[in-house]
N, C-alpha and C. Protein backbone atom coordinates (compact mmCIF):
# COMPACT_ATOMS: atom_id res chain seq x y z
N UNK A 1 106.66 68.72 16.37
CA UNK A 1 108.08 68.53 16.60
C UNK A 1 108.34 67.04 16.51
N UNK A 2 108.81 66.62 15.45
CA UNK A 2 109.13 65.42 15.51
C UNK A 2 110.73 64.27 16.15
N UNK A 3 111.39 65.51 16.24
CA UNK A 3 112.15 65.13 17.29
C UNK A 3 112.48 65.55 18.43
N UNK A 4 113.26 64.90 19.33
CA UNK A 4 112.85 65.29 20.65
C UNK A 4 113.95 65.85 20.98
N UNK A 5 113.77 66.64 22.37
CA UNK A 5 114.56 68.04 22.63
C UNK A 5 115.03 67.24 24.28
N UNK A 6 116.29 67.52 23.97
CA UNK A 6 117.10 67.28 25.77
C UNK A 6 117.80 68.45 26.16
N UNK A 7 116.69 68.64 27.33
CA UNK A 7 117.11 69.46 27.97
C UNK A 7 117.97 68.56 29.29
N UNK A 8 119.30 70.15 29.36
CA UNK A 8 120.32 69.13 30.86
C UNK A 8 121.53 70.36 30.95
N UNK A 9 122.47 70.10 32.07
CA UNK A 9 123.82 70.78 32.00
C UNK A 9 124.52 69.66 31.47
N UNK A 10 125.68 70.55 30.59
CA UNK A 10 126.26 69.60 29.73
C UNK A 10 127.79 68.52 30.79
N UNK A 11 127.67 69.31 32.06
CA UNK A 11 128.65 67.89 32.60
C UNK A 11 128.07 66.86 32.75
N UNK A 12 129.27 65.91 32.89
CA UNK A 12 128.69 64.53 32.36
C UNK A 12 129.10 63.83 34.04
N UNK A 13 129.88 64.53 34.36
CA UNK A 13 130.76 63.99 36.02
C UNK A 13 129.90 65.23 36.69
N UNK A 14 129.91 64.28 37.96
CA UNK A 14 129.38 65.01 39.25
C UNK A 14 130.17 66.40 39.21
N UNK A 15 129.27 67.64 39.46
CA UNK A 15 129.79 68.54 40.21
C UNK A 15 129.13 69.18 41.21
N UNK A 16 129.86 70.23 42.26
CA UNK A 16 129.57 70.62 43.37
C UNK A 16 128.54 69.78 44.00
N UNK A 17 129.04 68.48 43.91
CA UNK A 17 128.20 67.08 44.56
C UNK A 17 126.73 66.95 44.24
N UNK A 18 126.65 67.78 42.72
CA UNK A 18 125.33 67.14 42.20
C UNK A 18 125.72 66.30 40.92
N UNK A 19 124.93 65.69 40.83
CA UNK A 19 125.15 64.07 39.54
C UNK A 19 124.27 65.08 38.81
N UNK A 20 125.21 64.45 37.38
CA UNK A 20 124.32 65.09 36.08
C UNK A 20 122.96 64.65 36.21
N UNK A 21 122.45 65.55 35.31
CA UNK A 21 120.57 65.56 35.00
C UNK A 21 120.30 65.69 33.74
N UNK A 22 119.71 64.68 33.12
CA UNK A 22 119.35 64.60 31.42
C UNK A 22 117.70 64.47 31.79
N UNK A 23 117.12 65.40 30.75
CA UNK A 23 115.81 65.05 30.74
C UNK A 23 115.07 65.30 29.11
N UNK A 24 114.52 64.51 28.66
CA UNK A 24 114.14 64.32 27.24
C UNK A 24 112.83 64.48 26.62
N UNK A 25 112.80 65.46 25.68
CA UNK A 25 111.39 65.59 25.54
C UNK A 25 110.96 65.77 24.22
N UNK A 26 109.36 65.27 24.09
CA UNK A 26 109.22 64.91 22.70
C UNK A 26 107.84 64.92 22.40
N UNK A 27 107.11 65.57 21.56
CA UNK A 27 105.68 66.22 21.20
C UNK A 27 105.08 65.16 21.47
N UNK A 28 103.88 65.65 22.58
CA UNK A 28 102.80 64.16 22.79
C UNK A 28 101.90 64.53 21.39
N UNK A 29 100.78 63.26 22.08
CA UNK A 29 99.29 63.37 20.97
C UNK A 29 98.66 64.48 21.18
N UNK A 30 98.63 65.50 22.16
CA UNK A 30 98.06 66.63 22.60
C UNK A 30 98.64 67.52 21.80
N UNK A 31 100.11 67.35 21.07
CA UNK A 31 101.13 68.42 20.67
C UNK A 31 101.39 69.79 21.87
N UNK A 32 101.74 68.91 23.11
CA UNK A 32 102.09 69.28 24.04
C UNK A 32 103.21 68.58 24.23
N UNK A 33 104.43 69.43 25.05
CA UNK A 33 106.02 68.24 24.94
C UNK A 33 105.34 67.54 26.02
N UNK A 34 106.05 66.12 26.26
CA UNK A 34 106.11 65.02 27.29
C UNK A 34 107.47 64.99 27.63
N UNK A 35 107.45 64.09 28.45
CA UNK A 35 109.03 63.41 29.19
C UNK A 35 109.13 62.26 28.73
N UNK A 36 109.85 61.83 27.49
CA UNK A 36 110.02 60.72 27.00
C UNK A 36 111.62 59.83 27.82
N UNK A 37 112.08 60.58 28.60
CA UNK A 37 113.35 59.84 29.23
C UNK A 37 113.53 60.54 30.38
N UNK A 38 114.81 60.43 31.12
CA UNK A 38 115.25 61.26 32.17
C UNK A 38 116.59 60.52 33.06
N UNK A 39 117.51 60.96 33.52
CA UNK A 39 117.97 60.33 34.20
C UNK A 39 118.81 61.17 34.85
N UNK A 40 119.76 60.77 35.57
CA UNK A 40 120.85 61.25 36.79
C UNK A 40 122.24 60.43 36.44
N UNK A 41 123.51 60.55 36.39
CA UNK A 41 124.70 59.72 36.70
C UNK A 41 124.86 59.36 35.30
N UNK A 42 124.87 58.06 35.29
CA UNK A 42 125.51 57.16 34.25
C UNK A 42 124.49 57.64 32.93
N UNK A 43 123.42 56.96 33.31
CA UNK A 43 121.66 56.93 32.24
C UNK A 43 121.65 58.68 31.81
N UNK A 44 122.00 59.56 32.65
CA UNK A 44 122.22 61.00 31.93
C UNK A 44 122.99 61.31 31.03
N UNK A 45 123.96 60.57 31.09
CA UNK A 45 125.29 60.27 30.09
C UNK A 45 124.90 59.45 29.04
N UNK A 46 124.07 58.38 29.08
CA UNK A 46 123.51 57.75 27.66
C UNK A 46 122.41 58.65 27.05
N UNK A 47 121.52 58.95 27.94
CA UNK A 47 120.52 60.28 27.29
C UNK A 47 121.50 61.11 26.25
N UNK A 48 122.25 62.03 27.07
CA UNK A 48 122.80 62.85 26.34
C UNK A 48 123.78 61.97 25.16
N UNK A 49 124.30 60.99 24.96
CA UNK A 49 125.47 60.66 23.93
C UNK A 49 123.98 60.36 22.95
N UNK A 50 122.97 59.38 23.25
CA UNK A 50 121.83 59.33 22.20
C UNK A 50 121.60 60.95 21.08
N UNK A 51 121.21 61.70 21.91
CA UNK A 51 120.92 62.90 22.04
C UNK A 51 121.77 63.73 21.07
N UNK A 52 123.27 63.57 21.61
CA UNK A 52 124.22 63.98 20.32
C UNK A 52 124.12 63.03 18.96
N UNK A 53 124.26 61.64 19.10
CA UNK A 53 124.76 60.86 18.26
C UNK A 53 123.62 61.19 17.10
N UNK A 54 122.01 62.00 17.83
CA UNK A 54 120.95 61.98 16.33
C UNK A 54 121.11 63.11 16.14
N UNK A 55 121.97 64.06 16.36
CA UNK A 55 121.90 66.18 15.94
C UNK A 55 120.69 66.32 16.85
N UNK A 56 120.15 65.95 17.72
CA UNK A 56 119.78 67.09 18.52
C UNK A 56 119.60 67.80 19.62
N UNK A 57 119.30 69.26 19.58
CA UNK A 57 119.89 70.48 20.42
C UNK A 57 119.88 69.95 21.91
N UNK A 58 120.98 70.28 22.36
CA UNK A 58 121.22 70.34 23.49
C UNK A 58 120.93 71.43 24.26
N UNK A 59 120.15 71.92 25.60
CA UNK A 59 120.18 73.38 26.28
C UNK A 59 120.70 72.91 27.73
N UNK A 60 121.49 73.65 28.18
CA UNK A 60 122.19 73.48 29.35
C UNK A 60 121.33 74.26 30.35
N UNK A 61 120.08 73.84 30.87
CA UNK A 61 119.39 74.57 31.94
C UNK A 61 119.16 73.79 33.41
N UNK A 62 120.10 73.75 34.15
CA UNK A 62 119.87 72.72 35.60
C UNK A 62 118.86 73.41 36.42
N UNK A 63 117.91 74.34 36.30
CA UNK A 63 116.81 74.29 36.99
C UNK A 63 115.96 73.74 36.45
N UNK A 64 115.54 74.22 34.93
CA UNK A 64 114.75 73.61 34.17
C UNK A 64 114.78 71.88 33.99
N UNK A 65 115.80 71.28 34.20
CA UNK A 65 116.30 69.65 33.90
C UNK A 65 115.35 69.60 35.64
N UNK A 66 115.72 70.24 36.67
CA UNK A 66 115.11 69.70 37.77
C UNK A 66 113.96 69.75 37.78
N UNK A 67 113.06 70.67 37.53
CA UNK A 67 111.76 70.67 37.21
C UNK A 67 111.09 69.45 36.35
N UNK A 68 111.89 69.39 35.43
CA UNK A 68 111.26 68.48 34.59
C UNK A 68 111.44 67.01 34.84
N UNK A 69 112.21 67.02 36.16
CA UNK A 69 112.99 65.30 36.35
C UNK A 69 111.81 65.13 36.96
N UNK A 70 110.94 66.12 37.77
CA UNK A 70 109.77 65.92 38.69
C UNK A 70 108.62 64.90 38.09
N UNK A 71 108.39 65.24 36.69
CA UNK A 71 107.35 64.60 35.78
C UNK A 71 107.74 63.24 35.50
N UNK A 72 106.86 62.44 35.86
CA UNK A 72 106.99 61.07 35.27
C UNK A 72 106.96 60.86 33.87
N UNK A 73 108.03 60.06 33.67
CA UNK A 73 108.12 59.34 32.15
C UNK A 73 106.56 58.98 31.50
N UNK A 74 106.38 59.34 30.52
CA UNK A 74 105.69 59.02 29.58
C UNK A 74 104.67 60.34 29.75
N UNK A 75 104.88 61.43 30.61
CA UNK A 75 103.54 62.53 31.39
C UNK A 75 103.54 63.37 30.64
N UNK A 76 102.70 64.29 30.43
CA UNK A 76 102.97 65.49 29.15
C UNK A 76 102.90 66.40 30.37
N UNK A 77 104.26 67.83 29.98
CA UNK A 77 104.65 68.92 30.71
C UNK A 77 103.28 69.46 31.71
N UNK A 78 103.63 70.01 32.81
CA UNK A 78 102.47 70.56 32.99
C UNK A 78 102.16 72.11 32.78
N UNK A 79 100.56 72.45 32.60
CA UNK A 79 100.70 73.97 32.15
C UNK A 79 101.99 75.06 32.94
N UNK A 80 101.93 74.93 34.07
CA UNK A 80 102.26 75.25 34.96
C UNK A 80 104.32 76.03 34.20
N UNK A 81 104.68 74.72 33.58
CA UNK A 81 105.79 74.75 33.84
C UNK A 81 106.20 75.09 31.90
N UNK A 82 104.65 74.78 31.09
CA UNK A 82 105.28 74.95 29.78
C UNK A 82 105.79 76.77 29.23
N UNK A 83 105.69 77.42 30.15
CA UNK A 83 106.23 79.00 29.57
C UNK A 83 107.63 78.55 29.90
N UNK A 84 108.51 78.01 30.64
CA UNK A 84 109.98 77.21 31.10
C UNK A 84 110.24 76.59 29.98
N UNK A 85 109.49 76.01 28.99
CA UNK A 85 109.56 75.17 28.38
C UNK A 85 109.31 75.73 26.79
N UNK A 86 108.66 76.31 26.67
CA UNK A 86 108.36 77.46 25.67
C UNK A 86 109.97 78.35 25.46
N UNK A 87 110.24 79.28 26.20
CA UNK A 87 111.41 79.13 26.30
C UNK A 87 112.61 78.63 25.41
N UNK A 88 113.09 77.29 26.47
CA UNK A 88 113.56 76.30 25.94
C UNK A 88 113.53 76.10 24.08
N UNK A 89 112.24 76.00 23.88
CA UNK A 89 112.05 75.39 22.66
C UNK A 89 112.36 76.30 21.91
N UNK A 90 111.79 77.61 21.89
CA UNK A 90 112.01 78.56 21.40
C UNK A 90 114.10 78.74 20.73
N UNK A 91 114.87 78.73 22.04
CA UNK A 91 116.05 78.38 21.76
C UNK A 91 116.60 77.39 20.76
N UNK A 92 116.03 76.05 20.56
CA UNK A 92 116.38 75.06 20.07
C UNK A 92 115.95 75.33 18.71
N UNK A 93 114.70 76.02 18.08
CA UNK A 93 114.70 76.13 17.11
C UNK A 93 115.43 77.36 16.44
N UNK A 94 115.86 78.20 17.67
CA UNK A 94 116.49 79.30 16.59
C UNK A 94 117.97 78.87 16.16
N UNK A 95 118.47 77.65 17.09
CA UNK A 95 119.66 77.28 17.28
C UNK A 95 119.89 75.91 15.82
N UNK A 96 118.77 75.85 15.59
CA UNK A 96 118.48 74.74 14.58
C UNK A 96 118.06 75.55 13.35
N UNK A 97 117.84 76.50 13.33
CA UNK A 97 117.76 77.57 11.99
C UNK A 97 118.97 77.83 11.00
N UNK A 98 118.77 77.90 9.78
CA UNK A 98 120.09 78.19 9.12
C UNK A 98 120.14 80.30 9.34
N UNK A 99 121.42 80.65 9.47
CA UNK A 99 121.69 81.58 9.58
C UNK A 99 120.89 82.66 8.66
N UNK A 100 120.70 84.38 8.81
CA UNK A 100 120.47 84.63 7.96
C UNK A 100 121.08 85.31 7.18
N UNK A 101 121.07 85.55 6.03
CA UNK A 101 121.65 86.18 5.05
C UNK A 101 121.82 87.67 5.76
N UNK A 102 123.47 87.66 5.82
CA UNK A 102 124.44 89.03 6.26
C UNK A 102 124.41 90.02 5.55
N UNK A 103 123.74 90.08 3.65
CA UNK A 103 123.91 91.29 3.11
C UNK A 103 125.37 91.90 2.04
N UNK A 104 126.01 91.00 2.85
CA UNK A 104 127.55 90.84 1.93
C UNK A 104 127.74 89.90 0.99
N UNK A 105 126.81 89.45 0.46
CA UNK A 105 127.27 88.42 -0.44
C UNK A 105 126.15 88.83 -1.90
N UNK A 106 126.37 88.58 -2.70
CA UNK A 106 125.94 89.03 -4.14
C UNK A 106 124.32 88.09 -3.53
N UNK A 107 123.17 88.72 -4.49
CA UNK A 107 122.00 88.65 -4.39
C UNK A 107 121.36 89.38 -3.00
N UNK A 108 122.28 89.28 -2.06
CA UNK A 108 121.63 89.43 -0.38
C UNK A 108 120.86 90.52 -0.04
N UNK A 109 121.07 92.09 -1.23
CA UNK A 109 120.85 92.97 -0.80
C UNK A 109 119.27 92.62 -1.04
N UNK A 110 118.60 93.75 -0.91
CA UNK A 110 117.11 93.58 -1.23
C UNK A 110 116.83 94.14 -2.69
N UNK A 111 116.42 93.80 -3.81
CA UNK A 111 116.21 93.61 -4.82
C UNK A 111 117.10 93.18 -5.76
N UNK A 112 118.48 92.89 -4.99
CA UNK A 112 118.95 92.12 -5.81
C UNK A 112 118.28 90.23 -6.27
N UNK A 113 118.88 90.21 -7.46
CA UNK A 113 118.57 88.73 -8.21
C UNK A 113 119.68 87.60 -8.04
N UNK A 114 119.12 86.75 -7.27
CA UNK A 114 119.87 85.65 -7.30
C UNK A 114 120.43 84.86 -8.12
């Protein structure tokens, strides 16, 4: 995975008196994800605008963002927590997939020629 995946809830302002949670993650040397960022408040709000400004996926999971705020920057996930994370990823790539062919459009059926 060469780019990295932020996981967070997408408010950016405090609610029910919790401060946003951005947490950022990105294939170690193990090809295990790490925690390449993280933050709360303001720094959750630059995570995430980074995050948009390069296309990529956003997942809105505030348990999962808390779990993962636990891990120190630079730490690769722990076993423990990568099926949470598996998951996750799993989402981001289906969400990053081009659609598939609906069948209604000339070639789509099955033996038709493109």
């Amino acid at each position: 995975m060469a780019e990295e995946t932020t996981l967070s809830p997408p408010e950016t302002a405090e609610t029910e008196g919790r401060r946003s949670l951005a947490v950022a993650l990105q294939e170690g040397p193990a090809g295990t994800p790490r925690v390449v960022a993280k933050g709360r408040g303001k720094l959750a709000e630059q995570i995430l605008a980074i995050a948009f400004d390069r296309g990529v996926k956003v997942r809105s999971d505030a348990d999962l963002a808390e779990i993962l705020a636990a891990i120190d920057v630079d730490s690769e996930v722990p076993l423990q927590a990568l099926a949470a994370v598996a998951e996750i990823l799993t989402y981001v790539y289906r969400a990053s997939a081009p659609p598939p062919a609906t069948g209604d459009g000339p070639g789509d059926a099955p033996g038709d020629a493109p």
